[in-house]
C-alpha atoms as a PDB file:
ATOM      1  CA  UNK A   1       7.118   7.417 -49.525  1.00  0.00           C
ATOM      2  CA  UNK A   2       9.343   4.209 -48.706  1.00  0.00           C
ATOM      3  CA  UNK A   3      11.196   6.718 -46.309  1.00  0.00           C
ATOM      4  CA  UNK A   4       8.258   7.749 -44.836  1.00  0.00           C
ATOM      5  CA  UNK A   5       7.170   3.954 -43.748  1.00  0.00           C
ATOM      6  CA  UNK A   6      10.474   3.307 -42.511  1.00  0.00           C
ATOM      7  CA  UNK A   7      10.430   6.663 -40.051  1.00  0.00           C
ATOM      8  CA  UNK A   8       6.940   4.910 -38.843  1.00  0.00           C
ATOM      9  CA  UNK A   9       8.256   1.513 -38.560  1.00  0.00           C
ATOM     10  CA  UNK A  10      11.458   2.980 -36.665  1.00  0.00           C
ATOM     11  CA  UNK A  11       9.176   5.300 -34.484  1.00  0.00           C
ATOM     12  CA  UNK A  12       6.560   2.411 -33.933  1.00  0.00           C
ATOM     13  CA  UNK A  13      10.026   0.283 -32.748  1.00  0.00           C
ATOM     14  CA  UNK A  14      11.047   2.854 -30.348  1.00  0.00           C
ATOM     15  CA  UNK A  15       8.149   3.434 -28.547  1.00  0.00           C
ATOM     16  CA  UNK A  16       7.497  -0.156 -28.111  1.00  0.00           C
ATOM     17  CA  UNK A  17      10.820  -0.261 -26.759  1.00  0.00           C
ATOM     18  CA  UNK A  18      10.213   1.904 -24.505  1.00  0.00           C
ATOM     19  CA  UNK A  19       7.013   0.634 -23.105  1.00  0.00           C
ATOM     20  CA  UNK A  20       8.002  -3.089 -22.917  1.00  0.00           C
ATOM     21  CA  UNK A  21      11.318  -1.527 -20.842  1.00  0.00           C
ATOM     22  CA  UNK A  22       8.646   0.403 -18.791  1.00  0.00           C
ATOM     23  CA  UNK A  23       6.694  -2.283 -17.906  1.00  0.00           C
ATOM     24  CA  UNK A  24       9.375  -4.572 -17.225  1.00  0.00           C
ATOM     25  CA  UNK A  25      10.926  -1.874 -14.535  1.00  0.00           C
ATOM     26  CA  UNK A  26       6.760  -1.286 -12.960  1.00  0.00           C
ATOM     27  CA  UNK A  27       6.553  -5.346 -12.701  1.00  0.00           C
ATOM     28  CA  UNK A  28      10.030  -5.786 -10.934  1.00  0.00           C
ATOM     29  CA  UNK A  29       9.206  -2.871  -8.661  1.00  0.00           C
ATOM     30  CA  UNK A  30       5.486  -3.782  -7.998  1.00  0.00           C
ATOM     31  CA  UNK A  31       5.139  -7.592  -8.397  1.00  0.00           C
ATOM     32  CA  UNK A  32       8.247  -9.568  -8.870  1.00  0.00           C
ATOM     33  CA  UNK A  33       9.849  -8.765  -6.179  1.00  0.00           C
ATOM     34  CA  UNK A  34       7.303  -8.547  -3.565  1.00  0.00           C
ATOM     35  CA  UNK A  35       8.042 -10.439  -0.199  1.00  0.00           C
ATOM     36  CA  UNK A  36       5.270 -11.294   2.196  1.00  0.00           C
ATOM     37  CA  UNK A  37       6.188 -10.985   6.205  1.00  0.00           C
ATOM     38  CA  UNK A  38       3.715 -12.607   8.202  1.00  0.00           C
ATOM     39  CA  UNK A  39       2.840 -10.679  11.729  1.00  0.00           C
ATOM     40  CA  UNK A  40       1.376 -12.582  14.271  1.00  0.00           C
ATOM     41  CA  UNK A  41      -1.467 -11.956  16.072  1.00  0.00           C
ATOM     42  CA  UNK A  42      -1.273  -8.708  18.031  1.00  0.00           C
ATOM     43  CA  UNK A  43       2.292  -7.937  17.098  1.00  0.00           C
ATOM     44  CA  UNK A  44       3.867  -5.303  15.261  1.00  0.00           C
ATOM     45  CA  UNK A  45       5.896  -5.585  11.593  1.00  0.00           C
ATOM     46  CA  UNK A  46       8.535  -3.533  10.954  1.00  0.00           C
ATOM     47  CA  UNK A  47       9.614  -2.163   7.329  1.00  0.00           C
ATOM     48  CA  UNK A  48      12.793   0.171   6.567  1.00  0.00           C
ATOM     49  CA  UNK A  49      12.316   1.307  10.101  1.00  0.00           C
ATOM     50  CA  UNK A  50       8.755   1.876  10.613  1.00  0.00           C
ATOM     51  CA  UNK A  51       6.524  -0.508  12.847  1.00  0.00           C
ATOM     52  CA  UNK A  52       3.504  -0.981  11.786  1.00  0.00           C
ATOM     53  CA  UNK A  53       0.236  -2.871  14.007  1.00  0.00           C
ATOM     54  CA  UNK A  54      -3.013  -3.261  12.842  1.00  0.00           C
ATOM     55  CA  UNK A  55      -6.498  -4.404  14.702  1.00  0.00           C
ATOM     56  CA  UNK A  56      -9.373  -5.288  12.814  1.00  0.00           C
ATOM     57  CA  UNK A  57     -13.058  -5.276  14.759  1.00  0.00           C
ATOM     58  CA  UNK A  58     -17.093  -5.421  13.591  1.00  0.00           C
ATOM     59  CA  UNK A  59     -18.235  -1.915  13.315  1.00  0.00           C
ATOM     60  CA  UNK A  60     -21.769  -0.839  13.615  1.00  0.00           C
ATOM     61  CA  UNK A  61     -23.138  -0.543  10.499  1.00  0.00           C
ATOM     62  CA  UNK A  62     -23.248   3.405   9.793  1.00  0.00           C
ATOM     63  CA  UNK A  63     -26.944   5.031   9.400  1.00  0.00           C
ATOM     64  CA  UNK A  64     -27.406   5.509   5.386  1.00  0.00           C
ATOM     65  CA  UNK A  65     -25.396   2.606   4.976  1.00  0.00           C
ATOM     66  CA  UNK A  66     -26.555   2.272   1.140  1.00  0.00           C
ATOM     67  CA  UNK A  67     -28.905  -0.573   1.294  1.00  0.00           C
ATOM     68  CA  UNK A  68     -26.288  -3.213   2.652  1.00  0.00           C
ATOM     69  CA  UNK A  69     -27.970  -5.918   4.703  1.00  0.00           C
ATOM     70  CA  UNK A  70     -26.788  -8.527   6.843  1.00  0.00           C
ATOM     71  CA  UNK A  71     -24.878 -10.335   4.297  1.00  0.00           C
ATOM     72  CA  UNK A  72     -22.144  -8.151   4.444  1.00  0.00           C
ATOM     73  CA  UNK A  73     -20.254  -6.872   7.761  1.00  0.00           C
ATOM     74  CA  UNK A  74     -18.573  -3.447   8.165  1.00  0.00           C
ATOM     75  CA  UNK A  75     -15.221  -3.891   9.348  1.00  0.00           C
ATOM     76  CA  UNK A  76     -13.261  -1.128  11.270  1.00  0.00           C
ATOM     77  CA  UNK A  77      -9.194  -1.206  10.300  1.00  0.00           C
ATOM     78  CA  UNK A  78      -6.974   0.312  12.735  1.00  0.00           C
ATOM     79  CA  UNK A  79      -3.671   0.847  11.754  1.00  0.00           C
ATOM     80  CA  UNK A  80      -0.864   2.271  13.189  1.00  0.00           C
ATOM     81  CA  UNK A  81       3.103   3.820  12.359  1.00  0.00           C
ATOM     82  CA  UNK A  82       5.694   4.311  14.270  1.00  0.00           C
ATOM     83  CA  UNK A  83       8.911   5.823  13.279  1.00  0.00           C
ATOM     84  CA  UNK A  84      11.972   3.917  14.756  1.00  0.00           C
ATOM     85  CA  UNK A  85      14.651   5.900  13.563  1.00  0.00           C
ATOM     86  CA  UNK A  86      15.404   9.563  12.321  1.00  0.00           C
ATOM     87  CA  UNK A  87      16.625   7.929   8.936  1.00  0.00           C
ATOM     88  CA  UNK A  88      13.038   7.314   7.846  1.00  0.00           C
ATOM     89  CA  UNK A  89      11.376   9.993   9.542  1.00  0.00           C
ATOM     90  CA  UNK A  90      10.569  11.441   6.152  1.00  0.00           C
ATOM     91  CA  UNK A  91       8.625   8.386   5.043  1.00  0.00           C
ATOM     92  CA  UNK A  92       5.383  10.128   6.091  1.00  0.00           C
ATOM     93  CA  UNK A  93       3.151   8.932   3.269  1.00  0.00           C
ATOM     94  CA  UNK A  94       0.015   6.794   3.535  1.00  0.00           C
ATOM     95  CA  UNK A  95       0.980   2.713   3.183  1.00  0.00           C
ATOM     96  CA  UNK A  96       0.591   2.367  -1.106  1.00  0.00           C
ATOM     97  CA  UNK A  97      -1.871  -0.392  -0.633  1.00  0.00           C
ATOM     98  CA  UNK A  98      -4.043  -1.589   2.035  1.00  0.00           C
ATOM     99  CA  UNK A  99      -6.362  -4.515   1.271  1.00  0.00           C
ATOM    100  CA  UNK A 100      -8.612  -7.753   3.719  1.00  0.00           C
ATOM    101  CA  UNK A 101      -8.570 -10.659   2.254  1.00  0.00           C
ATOM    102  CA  UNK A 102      -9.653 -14.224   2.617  1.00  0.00           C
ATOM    103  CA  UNK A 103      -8.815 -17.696   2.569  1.00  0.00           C
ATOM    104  CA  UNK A 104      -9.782 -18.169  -0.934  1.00  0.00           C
ATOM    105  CA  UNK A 105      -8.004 -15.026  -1.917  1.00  0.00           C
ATOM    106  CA  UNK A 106     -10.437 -12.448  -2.526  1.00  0.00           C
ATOM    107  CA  UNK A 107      -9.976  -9.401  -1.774  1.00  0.00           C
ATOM    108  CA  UNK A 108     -11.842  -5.618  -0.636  1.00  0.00           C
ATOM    109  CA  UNK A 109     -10.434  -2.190  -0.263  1.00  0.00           C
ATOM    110  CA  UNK A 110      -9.450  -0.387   3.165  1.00  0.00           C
ATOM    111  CA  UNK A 111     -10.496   3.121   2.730  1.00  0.00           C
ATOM    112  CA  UNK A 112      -9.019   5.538   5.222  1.00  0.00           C
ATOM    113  CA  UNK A 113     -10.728   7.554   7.259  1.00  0.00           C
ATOM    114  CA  UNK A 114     -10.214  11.270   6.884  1.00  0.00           C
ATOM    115  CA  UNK A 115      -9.363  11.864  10.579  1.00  0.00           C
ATOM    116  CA  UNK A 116      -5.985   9.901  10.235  1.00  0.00           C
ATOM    117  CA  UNK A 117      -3.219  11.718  11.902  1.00  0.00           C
ATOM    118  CA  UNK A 118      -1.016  12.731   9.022  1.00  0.00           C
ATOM    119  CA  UNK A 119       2.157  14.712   8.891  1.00  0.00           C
ATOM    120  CA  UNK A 120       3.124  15.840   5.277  1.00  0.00           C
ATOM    121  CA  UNK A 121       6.996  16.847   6.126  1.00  0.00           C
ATOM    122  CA  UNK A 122       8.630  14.676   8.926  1.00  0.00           C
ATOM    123  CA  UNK A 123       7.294  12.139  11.812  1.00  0.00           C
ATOM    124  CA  UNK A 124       8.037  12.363  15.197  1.00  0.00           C
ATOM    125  CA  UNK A 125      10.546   9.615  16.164  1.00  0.00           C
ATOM    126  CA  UNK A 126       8.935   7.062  18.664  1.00  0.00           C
ATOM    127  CA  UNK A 127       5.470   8.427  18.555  1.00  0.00           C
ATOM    128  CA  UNK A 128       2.593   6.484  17.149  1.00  0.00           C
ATOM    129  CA  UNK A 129       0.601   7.786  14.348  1.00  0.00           C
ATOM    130  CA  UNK A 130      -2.807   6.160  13.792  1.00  0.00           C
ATOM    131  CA  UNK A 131      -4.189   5.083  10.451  1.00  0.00           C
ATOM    132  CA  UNK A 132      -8.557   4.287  10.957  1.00  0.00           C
ATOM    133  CA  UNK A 133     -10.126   2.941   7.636  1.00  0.00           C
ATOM    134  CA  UNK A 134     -12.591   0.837   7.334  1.00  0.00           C
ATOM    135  CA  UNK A 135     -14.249  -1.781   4.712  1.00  0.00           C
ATOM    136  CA  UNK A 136     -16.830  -4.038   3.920  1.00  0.00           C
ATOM    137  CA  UNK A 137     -16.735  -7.757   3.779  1.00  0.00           C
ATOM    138  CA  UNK A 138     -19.442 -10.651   3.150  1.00  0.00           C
ATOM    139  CA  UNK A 139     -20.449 -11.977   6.698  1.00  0.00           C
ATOM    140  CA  UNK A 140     -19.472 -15.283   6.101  1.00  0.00           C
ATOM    141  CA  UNK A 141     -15.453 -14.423   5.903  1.00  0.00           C
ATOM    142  CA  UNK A 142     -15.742 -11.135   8.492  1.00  0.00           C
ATOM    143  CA  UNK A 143     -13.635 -13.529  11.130  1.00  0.00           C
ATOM    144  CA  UNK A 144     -11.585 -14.986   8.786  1.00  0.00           C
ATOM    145  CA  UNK A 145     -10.003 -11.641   6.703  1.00  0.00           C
ATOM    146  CA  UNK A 146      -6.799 -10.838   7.631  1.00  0.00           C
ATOM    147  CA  UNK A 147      -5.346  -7.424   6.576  1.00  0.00           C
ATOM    148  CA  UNK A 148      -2.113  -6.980   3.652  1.00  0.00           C
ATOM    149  CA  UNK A 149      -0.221  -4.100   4.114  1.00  0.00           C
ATOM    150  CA  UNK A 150       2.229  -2.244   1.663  1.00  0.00           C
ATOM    151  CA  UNK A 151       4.156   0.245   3.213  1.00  0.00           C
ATOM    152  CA  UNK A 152       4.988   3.385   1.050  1.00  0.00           C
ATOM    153  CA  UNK A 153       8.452   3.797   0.282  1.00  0.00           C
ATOM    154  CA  UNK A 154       7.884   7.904  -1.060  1.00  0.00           C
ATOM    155  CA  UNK A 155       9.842  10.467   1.633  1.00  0.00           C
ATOM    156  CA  UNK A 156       8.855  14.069   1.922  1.00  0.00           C
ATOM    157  CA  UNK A 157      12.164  14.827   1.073  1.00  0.00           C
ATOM    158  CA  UNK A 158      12.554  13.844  -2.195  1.00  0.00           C
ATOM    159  CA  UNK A 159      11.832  16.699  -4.345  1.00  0.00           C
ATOM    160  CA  UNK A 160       8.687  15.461  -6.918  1.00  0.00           C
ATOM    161  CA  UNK A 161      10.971  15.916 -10.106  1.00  0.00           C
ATOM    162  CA  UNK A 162      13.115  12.926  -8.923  1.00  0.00           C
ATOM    163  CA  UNK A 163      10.095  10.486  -8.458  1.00  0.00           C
ATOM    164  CA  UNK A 164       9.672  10.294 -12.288  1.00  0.00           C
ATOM    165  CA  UNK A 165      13.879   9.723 -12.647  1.00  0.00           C
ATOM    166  CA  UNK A 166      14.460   5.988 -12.949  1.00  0.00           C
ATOM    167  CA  UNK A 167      17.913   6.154 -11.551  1.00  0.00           C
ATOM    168  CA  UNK A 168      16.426   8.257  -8.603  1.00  0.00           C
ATOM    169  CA  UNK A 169      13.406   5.750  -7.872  1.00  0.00           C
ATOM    170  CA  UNK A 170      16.181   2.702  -8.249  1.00  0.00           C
ATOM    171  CA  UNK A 171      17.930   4.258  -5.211  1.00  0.00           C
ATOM    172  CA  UNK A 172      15.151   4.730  -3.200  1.00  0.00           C
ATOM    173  CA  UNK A 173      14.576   1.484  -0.670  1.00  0.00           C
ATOM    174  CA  UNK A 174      12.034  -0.750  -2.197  1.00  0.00           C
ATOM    175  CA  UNK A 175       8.262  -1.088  -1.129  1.00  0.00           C
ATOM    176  CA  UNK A 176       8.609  -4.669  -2.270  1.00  0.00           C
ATOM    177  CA  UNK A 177       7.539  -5.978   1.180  1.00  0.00           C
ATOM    178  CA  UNK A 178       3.769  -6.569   2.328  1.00  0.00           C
ATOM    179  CA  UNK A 179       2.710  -7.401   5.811  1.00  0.00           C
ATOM    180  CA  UNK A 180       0.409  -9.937   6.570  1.00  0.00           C
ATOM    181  CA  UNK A 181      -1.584  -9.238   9.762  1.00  0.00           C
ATOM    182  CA  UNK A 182      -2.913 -12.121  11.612  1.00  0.00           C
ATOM    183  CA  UNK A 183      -6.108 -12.326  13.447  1.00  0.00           C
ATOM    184  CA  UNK A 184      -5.375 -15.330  15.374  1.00  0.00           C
END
């Protein structure tokens, strides 16, 4: 029986181990290193060789609209991608995160809109792929919200098996930066 407890103990050890490793690697690669770049109004911000603008404008609030009144303001997100160079012409995946927020620090979801223009194996370099999304902020902060991007750092070239390898993913350039897009 005392053997028994011990190959729990020693198999409760391990796994804990592991996880506390785990997490340690997720928060380096998700929140400790993470560097803002502020992009000025009507500029563009580039990451590992992708520019990236972004526009943000009232929408019209859409019929069926869920019972929203005019306390909150739909928001129309435009973003676009540009390719600068063949070396990242594989990065063709969706930014990981795409988020307004305000002055106080809230913050509300972008969803993208189903008509964005996206290639699943390589981009074209120099042309400019556009990103619509949309979201839904209280009227009172609508001028204020400024949009943070995170730029996805997955290529289409990387066969799935490697993106659960930890020396793979350690090679691969970090998405550690977030733009900060500027409405005035």
């Amino acid at each position: 029986m005392l053997i028994g407890v011990g190959a729990v103990l020693v198999s409760l050890l391990i796994t804990g181990a592991q996880t506390y490793d785990g997490y340690g690697f997720y928060t380096v690669q998700t929140q400790d290193e993470t560097k803002e770049i502020v992009v000025a109004a009507g500029r563009s911000g580039t990451v590992n060789k992708v520019e990236w603008t972004a526009a943000i404008k009232p929408m019209k609030m859409p019929a069926g609209n869920g019972g929203y009144g005019p306390e909150v303001t739909w928001l129309e997100v435009n973003v676009t991608k540009k390719v600068l160079d063949d070396s990242s012409a594989t990065m063709t995946a969706f930014p990981r995160d795409m988020k307004l927020t305000d002055r106080a620090g809230r913050t509300w979801v972008v969803e993208v809109s189903t008509d964005a223009e996206r290639p699943t194996e390589r981009l074209e370099v120099g042309k400019t792929y556009r990103i619509p999304g949309g979201a839904i902020v209280p009227t009172k902060v609508a001028d204020e919200v400024e949009l943070l991007l995170r730029p996805s750092n997955y290529r289409a070239d990387t066969p799935t098996e490697d993106l659960f390898k930890r020396d793979v993913v350690e090679k691969m350039p970090q998405d550690t930066e977030v733009l900060r897009f500027r409405r005035r």
